[in-house]
C-alpha atoms as a PDB file:
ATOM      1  CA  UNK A   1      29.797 -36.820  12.874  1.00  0.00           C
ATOM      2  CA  UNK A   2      31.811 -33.580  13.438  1.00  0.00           C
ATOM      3  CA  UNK A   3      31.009 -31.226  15.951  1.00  0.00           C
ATOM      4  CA  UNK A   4      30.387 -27.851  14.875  1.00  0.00           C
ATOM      5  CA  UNK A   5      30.278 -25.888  17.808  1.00  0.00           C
ATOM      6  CA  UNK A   6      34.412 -27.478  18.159  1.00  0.00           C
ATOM      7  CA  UNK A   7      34.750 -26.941  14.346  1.00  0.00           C
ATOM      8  CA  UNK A   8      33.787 -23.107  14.423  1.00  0.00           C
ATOM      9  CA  UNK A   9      35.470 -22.275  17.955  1.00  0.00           C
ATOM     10  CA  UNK A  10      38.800 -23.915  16.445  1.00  0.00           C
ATOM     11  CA  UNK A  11      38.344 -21.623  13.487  1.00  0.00           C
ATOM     12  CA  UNK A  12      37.613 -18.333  15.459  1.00  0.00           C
ATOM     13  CA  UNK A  13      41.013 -19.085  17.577  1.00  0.00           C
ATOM     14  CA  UNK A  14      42.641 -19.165  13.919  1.00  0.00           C
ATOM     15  CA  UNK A  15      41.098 -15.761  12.791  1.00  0.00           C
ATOM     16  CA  UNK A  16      41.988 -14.165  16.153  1.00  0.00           C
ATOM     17  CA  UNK A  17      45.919 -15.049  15.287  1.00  0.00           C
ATOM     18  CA  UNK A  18      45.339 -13.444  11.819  1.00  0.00           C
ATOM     19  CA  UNK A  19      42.637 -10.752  11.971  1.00  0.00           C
ATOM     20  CA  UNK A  20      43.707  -8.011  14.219  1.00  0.00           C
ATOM     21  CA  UNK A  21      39.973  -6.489  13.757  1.00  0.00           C
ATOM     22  CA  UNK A  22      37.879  -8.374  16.873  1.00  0.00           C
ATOM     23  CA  UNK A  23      34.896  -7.158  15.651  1.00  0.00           C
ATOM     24  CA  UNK A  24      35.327  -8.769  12.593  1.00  0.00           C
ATOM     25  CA  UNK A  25      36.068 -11.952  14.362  1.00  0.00           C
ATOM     26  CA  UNK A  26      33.162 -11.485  16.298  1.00  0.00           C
ATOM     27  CA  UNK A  27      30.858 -11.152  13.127  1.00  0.00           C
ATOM     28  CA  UNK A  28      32.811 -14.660  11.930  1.00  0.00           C
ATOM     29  CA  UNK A  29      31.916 -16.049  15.275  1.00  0.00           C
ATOM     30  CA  UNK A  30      27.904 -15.335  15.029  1.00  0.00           C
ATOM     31  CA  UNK A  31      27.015 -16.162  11.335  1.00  0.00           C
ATOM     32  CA  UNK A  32      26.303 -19.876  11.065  1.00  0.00           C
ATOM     33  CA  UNK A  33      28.815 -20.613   8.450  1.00  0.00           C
ATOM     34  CA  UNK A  34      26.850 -24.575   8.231  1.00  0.00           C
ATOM     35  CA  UNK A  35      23.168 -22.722   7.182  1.00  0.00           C
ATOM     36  CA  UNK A  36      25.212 -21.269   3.733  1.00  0.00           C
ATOM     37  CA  UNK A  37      26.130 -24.584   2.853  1.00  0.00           C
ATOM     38  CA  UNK A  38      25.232 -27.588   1.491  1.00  0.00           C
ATOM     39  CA  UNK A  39      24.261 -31.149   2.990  1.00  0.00           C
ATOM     40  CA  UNK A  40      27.350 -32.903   1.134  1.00  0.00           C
ATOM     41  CA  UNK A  41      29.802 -29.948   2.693  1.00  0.00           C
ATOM     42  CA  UNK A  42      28.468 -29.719   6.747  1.00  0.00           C
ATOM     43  CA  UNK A  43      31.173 -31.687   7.944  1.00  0.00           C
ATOM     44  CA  UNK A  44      33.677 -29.439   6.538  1.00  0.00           C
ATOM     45  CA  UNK A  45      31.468 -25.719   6.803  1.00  0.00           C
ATOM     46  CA  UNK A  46      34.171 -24.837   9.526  1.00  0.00           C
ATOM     47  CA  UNK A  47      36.992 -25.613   7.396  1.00  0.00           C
ATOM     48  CA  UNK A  48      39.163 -22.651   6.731  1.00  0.00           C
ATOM     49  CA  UNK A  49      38.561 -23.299   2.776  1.00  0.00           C
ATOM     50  CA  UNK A  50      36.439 -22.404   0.165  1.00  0.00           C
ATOM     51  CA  UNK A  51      33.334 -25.098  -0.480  1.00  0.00           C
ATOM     52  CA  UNK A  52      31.345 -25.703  -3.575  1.00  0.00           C
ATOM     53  CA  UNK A  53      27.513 -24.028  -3.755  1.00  0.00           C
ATOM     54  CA  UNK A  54      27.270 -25.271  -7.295  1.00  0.00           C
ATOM     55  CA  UNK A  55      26.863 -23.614 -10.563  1.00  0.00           C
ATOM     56  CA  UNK A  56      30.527 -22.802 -10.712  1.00  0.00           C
ATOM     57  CA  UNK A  57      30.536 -20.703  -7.542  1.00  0.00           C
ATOM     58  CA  UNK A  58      32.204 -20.882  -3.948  1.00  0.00           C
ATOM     59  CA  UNK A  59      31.619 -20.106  -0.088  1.00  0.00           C
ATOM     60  CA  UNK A  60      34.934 -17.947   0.273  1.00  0.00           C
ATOM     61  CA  UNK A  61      37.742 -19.185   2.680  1.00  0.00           C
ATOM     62  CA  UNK A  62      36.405 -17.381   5.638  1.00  0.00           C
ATOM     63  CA  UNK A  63      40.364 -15.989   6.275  1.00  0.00           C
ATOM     64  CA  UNK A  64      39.621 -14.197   3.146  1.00  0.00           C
ATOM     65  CA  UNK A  65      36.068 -12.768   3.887  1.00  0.00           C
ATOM     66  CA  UNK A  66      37.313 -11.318   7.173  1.00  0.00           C
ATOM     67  CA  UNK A  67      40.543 -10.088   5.324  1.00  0.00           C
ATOM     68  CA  UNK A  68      38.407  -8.568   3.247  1.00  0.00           C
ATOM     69  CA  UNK A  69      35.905  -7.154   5.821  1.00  0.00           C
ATOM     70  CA  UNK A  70      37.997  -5.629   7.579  1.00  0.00           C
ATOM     71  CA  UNK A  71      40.149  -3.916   5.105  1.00  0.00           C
ATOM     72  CA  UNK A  72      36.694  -2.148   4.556  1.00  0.00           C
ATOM     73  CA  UNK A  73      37.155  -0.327   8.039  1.00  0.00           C
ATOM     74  CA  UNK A  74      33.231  -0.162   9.183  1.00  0.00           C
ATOM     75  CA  UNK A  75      32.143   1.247  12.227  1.00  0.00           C
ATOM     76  CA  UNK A  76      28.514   0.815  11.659  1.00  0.00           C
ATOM     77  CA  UNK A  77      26.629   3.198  10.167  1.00  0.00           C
ATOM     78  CA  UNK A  78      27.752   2.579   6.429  1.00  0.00           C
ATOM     79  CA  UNK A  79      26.109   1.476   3.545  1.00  0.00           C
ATOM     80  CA  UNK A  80      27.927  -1.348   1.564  1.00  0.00           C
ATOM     81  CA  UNK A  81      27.811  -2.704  -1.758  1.00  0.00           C
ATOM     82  CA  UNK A  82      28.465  -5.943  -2.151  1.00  0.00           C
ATOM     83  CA  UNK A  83      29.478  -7.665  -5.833  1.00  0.00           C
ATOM     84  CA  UNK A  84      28.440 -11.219  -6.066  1.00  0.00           C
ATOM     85  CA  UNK A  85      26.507 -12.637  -3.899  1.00  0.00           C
ATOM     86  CA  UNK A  86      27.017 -16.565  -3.249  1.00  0.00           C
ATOM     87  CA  UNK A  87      25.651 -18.181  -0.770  1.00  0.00           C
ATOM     88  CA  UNK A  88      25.099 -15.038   1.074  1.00  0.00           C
ATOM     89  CA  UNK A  89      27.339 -15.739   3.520  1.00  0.00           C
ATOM     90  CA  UNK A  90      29.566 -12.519   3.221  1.00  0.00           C
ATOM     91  CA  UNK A  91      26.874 -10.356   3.190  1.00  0.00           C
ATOM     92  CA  UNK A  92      25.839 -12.093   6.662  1.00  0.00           C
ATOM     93  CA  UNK A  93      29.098 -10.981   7.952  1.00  0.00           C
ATOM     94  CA  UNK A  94      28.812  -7.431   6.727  1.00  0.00           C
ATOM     95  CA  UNK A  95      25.059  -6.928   7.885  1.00  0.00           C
ATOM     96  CA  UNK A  96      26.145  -7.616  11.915  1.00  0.00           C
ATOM     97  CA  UNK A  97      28.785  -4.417  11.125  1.00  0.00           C
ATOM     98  CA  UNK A  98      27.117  -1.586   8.889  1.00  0.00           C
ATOM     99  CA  UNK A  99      23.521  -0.239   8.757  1.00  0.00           C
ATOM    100  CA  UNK A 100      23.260  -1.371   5.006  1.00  0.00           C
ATOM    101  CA  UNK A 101      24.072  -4.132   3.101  1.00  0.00           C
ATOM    102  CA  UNK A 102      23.414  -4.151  -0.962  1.00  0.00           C
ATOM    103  CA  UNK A 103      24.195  -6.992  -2.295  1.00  0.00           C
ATOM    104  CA  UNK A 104      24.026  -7.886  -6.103  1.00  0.00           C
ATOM    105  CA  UNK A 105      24.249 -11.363  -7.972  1.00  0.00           C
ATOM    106  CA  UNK A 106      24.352 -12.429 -11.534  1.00  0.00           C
ATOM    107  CA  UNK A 107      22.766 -15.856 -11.253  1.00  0.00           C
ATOM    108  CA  UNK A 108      19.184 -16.188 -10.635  1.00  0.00           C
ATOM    109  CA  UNK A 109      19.291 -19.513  -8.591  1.00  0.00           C
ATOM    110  CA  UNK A 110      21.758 -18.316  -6.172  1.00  0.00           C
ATOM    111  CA  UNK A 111      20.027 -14.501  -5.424  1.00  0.00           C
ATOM    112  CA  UNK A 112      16.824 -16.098  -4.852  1.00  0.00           C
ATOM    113  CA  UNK A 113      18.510 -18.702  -2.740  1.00  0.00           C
ATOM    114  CA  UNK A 114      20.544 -16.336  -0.829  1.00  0.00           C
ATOM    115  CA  UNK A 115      17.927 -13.705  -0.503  1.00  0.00           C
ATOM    116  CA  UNK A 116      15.691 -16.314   1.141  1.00  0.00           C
ATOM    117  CA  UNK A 117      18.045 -17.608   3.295  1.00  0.00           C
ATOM    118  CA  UNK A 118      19.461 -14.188   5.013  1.00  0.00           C
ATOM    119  CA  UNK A 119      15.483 -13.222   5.377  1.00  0.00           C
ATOM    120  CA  UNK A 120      14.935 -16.167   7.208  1.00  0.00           C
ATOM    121  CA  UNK A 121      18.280 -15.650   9.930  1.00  0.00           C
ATOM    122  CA  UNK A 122      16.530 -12.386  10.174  1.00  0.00           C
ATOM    123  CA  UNK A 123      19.202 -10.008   8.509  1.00  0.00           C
ATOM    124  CA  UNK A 124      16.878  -7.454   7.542  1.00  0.00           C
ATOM    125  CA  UNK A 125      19.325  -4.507   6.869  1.00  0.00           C
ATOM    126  CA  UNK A 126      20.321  -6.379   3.301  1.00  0.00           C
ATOM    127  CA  UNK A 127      19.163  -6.001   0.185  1.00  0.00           C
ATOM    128  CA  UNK A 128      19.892  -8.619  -2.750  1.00  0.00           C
ATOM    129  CA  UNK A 129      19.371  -7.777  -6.232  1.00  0.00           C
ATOM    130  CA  UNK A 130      19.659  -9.669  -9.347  1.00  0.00           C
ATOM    131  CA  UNK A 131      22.605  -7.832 -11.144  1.00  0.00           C
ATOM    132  CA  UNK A 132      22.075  -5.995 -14.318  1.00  0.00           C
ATOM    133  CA  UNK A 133      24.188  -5.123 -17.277  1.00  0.00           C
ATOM    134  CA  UNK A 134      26.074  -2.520 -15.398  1.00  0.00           C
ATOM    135  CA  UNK A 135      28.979  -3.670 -12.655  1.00  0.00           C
ATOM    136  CA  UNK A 136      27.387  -2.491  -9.187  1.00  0.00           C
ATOM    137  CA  UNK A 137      24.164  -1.468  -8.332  1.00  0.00           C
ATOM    138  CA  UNK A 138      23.861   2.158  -9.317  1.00  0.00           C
ATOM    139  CA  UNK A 139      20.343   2.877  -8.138  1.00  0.00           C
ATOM    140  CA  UNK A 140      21.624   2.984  -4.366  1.00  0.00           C
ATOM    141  CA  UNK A 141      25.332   4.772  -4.998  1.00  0.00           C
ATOM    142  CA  UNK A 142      27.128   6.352  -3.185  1.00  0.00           C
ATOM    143  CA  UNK A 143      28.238   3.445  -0.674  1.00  0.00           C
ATOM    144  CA  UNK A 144      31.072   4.125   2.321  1.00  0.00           C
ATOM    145  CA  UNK A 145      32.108   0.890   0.842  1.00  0.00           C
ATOM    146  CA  UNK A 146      32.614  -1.906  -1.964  1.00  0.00           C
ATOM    147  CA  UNK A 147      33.419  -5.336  -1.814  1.00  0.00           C
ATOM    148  CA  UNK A 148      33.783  -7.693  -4.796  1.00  0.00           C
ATOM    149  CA  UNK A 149      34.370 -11.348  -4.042  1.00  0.00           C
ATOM    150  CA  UNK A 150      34.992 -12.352  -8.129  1.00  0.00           C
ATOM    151  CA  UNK A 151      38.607 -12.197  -9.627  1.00  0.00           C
ATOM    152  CA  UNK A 152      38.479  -9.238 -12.328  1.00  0.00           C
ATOM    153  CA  UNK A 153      41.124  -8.148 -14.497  1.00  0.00           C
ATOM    154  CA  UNK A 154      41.575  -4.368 -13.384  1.00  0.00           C
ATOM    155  CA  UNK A 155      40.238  -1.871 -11.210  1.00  0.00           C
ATOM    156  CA  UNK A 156      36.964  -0.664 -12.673  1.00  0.00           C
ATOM    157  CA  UNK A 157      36.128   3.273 -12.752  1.00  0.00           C
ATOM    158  CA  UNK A 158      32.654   2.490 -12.664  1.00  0.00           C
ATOM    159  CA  UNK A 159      32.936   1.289  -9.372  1.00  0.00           C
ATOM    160  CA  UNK A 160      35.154   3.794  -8.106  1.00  0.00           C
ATOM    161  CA  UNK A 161      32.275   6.040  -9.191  1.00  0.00           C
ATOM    162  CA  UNK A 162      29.965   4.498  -6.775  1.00  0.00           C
ATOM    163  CA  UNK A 163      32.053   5.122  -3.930  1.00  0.00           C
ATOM    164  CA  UNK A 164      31.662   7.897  -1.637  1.00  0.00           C
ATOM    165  CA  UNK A 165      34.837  10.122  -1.011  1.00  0.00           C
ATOM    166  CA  UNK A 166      37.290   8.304   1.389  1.00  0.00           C
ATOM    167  CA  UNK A 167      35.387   5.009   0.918  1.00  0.00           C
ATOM    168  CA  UNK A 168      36.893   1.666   0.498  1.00  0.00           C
ATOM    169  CA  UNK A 169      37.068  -1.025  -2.498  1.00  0.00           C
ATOM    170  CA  UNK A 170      38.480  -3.990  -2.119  1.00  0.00           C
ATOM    171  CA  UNK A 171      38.219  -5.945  -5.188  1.00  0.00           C
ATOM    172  CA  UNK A 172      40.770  -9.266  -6.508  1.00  0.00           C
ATOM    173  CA  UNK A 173      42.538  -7.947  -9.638  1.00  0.00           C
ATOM    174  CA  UNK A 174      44.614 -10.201 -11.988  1.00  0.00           C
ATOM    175  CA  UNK A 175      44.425 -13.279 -14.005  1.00  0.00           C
ATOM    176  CA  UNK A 176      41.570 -15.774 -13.931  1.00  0.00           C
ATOM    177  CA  UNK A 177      44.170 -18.085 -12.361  1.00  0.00           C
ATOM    178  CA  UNK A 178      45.834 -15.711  -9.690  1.00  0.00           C
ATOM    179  CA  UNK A 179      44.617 -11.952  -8.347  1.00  0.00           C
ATOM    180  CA  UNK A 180      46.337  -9.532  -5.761  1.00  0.00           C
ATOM    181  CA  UNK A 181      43.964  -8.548  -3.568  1.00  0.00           C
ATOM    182  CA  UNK A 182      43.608  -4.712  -3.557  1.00  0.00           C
ATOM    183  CA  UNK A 183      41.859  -1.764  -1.113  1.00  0.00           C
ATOM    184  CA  UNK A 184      41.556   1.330  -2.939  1.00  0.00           C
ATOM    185  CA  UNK A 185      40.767   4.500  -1.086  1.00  0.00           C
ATOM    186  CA  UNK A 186      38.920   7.143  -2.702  1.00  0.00           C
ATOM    187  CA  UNK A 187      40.508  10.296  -2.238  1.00  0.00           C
ATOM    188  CA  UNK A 188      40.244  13.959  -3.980  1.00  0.00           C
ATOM    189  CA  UNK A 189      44.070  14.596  -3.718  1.00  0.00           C
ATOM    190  CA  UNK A 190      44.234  11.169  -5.736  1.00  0.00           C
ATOM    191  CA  UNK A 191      43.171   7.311  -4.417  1.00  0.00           C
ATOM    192  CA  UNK A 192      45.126   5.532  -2.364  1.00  0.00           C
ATOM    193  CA  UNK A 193      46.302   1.874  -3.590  1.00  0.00           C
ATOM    194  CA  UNK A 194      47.261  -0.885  -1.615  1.00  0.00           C
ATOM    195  CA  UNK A 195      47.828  -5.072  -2.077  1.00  0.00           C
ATOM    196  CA  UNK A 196      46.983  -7.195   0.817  1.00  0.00           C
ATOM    197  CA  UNK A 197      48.493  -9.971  -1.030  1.00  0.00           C
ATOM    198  CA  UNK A 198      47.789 -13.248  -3.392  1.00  0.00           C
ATOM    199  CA  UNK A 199      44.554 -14.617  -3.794  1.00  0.00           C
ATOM    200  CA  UNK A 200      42.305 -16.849  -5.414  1.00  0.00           C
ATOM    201  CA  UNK A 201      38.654 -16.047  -6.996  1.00  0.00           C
ATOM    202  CA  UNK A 202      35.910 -17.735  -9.438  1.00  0.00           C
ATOM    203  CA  UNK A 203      36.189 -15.010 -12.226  1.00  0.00           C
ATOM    204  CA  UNK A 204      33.780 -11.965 -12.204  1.00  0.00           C
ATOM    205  CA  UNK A 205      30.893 -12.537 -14.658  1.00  0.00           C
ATOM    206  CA  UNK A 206      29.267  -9.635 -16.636  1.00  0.00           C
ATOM    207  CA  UNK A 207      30.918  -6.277 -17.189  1.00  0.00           C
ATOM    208  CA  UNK A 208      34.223  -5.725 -16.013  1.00  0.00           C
ATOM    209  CA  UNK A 209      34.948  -8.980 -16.597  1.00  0.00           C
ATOM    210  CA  UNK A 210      37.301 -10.750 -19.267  1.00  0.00           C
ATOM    211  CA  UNK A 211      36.012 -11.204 -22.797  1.00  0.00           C
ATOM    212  CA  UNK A 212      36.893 -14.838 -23.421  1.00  0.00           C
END
């Protein structure tokens, strides 16, 4: 049997080489990684990969949720959208650093799952919704930030219209076999792009997504 308590320190020492965000780390560091996954994956839920949760879907490699988290810059008081659920697990991570987490997912099984799951670690600053026709979650818009953990094919206006001025997206854009992973900054004198490199991504589902 693997020891998890060995499994997750040896992974925080990994993130503190890479993510130069502590509090981020720290986030990593107090989420139980283990409760998002399955039985046939707790030897390897400290494993700096992503893990099956069924129906075509994935845990993300926790190097990439924190990369992602912290290109979001939060300080705590934001409200965040998050695209695509999972196993919840993310949103964990984003609820110990912002006031709000909104959090929307396309397949039934997995938001009920999920929503269960972060009520019952107590995380009761999220909110997980079963997602609708429309990409995002319109209802609660503006957010500070937006984070989209499905490969899409370009960077959608609609979500740049749910962002509040000088918030963050970071959203995969590219093929369904290969993204770039990209932090846009809404800004009136024009948004500011940037890659934070290759990545990998289950394809977004929905709108905004590719149409074969």
């Amino acid at each position: 049997m693997i020891d998890l308590a060995k499994a997750r320190t040896k992974l925080i020492e990994h993130l503190n080489w890479e993510i130069t965000d502590k509090r981020v780390v720290e986030a990593v560091a107090r989420v139980p990684r283990e409760a998002f996954v399955s039985q046939e994956y707790q030897s390897a839920a400290y494993d700096d990969r992503p893990l099956s949760i069924g129906f075509g879907q994935t845990i993300s490699q926790p190097y990439i949720v924190a990369l992602m988290v912290q290109a979001l810059e939060l300080r705590g008081n934001e409200k965040v959208l998050e695209i695509g659920t999972g196993s919840g697990y993310e949103a964990a991570i984003l609820a110990e650093l912002t006031r709000q987490v909104v959090t929307v997912e396309c397949i039934p099984e997995l938001a009920e799952s999920a929503g269960q799951l972060l009520e019952r670690l107590g995380y009761s600053n999220v909110e997980v919704h079963l997602a609708g026709k429309a990409l995002g979650w319109m209802e609660n818009a503006p957010y500070d930030a937006i984070i989209v953990s499905a490969g899409a094919p370009s960077i959608h206006q609609i979500l740049l219209g749910q962002l509040s001025w000088s918030g963050r997206l970071v959203i995969p854009v590219g093929s369904r076999w290969q993204q770039e992973l990209m932090k846009i900054t809404k800004l009136k004198e024009g948004d500011k792009v940037e890659n934070l490199g290759g990545c990998y991504f289950v394809p977004l589902i929905g709108e905004g997504a590719w149409k074969d």
